[in-house]
N, C-alpha and C. Protein backbone atom coordinates (compact mmCIF):
# COMPACT_ATOMS: atom_id res chain seq x y z
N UNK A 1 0.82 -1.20 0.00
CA UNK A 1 0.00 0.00 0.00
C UNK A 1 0.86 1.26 0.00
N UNK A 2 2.21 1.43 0.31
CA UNK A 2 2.60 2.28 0.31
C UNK A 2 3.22 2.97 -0.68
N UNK A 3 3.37 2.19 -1.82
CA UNK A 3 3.62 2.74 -3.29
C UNK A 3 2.10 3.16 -3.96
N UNK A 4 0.91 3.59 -3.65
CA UNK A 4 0.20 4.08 -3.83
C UNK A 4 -0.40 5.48 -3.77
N UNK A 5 0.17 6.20 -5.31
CA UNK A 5 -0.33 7.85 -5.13
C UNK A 5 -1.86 7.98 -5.01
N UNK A 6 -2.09 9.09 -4.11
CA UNK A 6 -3.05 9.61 -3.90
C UNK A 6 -3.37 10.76 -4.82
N UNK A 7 -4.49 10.88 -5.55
CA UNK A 7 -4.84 11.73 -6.76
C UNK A 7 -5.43 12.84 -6.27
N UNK A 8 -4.82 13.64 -5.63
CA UNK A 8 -5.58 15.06 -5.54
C UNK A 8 -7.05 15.35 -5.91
N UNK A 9 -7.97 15.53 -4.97
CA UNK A 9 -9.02 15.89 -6.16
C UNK A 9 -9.64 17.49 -5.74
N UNK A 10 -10.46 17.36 -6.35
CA UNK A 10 -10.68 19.12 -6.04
C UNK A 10 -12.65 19.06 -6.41
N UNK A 11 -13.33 19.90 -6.33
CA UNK A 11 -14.53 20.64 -6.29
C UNK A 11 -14.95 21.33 -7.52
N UNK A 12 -15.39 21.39 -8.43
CA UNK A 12 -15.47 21.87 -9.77
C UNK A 12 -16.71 23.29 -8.95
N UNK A 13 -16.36 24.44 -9.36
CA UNK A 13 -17.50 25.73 -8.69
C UNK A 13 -18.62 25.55 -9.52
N UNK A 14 -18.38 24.95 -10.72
CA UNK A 14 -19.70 25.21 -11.63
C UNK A 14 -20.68 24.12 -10.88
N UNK A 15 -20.57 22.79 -11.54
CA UNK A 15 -21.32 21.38 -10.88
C UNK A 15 -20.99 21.33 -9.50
N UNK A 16 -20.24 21.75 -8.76
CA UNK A 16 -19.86 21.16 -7.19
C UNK A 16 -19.37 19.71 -7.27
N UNK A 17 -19.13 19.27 -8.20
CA UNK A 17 -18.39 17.62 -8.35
C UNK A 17 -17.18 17.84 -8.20
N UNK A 18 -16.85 16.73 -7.42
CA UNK A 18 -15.25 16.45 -7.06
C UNK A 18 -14.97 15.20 -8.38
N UNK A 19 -13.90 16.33 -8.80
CA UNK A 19 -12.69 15.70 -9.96
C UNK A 19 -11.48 15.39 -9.64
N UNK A 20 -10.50 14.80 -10.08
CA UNK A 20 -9.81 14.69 -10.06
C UNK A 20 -8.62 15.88 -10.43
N UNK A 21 -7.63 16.59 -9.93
CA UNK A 21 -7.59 17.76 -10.32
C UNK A 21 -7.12 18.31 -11.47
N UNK A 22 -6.51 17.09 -12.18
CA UNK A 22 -6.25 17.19 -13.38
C UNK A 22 -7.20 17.44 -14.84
N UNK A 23 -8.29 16.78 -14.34
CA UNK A 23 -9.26 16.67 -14.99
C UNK A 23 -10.09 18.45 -15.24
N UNK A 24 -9.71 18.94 -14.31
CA UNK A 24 -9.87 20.49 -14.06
C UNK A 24 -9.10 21.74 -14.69
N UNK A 25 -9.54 22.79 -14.74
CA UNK A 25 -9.02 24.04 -14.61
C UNK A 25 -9.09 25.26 -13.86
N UNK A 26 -8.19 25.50 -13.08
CA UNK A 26 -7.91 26.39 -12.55
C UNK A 26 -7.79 27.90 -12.52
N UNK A 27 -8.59 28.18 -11.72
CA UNK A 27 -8.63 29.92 -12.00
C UNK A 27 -7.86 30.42 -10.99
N UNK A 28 -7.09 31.58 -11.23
CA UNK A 28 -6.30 32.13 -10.52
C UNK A 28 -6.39 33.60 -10.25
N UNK A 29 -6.19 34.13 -9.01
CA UNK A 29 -6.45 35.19 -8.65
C UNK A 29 -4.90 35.52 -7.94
N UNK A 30 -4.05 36.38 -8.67
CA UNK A 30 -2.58 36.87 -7.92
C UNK A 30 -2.91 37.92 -6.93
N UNK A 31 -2.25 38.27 -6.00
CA UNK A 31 -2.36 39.30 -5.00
C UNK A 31 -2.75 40.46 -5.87
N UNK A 32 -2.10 40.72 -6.75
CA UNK A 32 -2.31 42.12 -7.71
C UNK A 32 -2.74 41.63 -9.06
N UNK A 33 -3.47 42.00 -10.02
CA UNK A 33 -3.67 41.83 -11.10
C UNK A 33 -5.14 41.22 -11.48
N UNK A 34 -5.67 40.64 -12.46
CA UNK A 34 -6.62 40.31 -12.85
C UNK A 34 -6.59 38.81 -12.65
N UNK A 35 -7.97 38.08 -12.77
CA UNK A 35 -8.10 36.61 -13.11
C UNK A 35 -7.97 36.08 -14.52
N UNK A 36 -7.34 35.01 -13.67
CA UNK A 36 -7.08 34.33 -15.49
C UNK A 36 -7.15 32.87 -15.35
N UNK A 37 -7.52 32.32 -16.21
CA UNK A 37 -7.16 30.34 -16.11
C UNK A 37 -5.87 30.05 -16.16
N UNK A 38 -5.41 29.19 -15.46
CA UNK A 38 -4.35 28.37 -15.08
C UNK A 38 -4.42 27.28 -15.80
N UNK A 39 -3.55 27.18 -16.77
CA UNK A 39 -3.50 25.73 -17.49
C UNK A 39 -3.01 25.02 -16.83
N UNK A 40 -1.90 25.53 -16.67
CA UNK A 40 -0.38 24.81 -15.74
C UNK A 40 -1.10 24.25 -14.37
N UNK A 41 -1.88 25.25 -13.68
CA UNK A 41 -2.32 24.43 -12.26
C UNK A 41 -0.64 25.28 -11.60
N UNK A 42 0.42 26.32 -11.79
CA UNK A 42 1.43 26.79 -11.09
C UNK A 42 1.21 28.11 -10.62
N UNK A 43 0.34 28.92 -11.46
CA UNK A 43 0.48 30.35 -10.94
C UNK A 43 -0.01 30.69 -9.33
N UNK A 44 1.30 32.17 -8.94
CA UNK A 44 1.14 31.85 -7.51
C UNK A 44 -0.36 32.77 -7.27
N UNK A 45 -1.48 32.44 -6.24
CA UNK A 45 -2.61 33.06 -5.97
C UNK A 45 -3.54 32.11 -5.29
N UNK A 46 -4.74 32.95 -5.51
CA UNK A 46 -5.91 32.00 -5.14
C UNK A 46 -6.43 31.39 -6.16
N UNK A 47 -6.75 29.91 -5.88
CA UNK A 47 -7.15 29.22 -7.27
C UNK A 47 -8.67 28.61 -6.62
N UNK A 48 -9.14 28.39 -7.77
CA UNK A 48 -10.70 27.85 -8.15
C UNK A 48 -10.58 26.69 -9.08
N UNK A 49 -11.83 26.01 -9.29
CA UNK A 49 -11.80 25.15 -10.31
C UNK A 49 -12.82 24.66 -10.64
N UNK A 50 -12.36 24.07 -12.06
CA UNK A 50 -13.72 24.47 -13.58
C UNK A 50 -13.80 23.49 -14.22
N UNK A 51 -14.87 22.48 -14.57
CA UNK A 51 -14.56 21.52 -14.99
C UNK A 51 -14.17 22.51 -16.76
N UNK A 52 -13.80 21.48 -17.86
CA UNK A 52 -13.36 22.26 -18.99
C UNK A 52 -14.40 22.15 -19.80
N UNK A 53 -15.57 22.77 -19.77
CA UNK A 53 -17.11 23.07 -20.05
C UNK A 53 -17.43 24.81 -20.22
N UNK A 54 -18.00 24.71 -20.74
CA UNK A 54 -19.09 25.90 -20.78
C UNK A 54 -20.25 25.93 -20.01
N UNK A 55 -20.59 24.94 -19.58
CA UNK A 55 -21.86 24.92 -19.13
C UNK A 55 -21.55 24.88 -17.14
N UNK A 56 -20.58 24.65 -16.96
CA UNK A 56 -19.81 24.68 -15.84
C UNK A 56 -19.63 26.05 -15.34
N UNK A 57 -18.80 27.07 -16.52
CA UNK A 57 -18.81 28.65 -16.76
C UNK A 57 -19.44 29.05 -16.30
N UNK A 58 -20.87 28.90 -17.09
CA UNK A 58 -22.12 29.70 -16.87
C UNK A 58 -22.63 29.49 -15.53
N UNK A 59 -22.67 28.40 -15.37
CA UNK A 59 -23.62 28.10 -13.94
C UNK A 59 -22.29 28.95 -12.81
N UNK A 60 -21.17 28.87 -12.53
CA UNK A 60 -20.50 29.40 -11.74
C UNK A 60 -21.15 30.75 -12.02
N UNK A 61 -21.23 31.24 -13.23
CA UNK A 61 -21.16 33.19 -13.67
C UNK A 61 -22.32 33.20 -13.04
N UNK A 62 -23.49 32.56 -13.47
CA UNK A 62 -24.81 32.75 -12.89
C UNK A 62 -24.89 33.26 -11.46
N UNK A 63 -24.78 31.95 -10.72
CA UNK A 63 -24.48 32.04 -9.24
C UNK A 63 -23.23 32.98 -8.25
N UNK A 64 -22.74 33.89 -9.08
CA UNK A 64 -21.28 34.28 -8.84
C UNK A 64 -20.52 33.44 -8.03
N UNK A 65 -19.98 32.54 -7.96
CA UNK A 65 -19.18 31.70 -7.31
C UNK A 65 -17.71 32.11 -7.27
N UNK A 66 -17.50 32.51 -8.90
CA UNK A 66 -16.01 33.58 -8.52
C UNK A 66 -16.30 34.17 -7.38
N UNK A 67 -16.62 35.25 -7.77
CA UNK A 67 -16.88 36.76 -6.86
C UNK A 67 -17.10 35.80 -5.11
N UNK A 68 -17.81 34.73 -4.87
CA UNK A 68 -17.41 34.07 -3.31
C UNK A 68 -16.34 33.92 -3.65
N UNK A 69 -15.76 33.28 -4.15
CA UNK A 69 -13.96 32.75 -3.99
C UNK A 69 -13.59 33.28 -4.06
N UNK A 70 -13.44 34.23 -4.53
CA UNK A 70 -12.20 35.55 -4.40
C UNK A 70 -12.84 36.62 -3.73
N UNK A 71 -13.71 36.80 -2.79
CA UNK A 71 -13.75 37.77 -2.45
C UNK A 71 -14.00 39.27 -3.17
N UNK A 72 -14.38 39.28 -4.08
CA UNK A 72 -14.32 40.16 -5.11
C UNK A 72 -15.12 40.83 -6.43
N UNK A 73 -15.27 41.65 -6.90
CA UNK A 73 -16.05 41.46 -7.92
C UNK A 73 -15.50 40.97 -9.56
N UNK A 74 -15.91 40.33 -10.58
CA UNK A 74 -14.95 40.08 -11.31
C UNK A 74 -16.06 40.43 -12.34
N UNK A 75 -15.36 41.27 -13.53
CA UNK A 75 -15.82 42.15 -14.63
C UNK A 75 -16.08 41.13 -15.89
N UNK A 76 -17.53 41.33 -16.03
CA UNK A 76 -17.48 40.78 -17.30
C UNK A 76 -16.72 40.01 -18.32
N UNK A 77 -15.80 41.04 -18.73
CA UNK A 77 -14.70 41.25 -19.86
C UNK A 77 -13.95 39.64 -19.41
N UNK A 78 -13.98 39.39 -17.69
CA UNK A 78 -13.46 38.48 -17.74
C UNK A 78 -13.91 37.10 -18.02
N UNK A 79 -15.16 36.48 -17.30
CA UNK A 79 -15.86 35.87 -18.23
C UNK A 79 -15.82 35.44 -19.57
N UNK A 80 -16.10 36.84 -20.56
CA UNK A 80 -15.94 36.54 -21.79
C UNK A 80 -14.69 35.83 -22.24
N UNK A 81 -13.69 36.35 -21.83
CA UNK A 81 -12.30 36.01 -22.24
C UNK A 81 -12.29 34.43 -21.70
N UNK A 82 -12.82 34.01 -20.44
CA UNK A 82 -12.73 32.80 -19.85
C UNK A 82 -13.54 31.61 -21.21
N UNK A 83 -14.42 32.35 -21.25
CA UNK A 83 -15.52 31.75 -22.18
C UNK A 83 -15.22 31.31 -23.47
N UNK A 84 -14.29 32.16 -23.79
CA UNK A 84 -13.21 32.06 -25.34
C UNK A 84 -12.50 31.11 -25.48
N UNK A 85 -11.49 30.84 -24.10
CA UNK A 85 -10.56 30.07 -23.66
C UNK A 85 -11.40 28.63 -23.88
N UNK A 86 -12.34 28.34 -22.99
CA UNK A 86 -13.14 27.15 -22.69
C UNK A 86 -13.75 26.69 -24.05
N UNK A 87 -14.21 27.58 -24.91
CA UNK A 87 -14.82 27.17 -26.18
C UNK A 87 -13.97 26.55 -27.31
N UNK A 88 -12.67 27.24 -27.00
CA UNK A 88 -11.27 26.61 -27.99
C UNK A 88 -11.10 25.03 -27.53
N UNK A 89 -11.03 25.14 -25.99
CA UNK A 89 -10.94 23.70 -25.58
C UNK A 89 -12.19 22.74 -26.01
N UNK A 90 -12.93 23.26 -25.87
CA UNK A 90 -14.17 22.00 -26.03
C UNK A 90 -14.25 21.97 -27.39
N UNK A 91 -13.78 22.87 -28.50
CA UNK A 91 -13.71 22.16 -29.41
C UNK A 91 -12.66 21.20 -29.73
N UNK A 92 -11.98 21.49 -29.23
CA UNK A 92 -10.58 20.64 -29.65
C UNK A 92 -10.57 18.77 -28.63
N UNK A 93 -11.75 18.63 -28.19
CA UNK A 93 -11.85 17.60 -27.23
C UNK A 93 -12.90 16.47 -28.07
């Protein structure tokens, strides 16, 4: 048993399902600056996580679930841009 990794898992904000964290994407909030997705899963901040959906997006945007996790308000503009990101991926899947 002791050569056995344990798979991180994490909370998706959109569905509330626990994934695996790879299976995820990460949003990141740096001390200074704007939010952005974390491909890597490295940037230093507060992170969130998304399954790689649109429909995940929305239901977080709906409910503001950012804006709980970060404490904060988060602008449109960002969304959209998130939304861009996520739509490239799901096509490419």
């Amino acid at each position: 048993m002791a050569g056995v990794k344990k798979i991180p898992m994490r909370m998706c904000i959109g569905c509330n399902t626990m994934k695996p964290k790879k299976e995820l994407i990460r949003v990141v909030k740096p001390k200074e600056g704007d939010i952005t997705l974390d491909f890597t899963g490295k940037l230093a901040g507060r992170g969130a996580y998304l399954c790689r959906s649109i429909e995940c997006l929305e239901k977080a945007t709906k409910s503001h679930r950012l804006e709980k996790s970060f404490s904060c308000r988060v602008a449109p503009e960002v969304y959209e841009v998130m939304r861009n990101a996520l739509s490239e991926i799901d096509g490419n899947s």
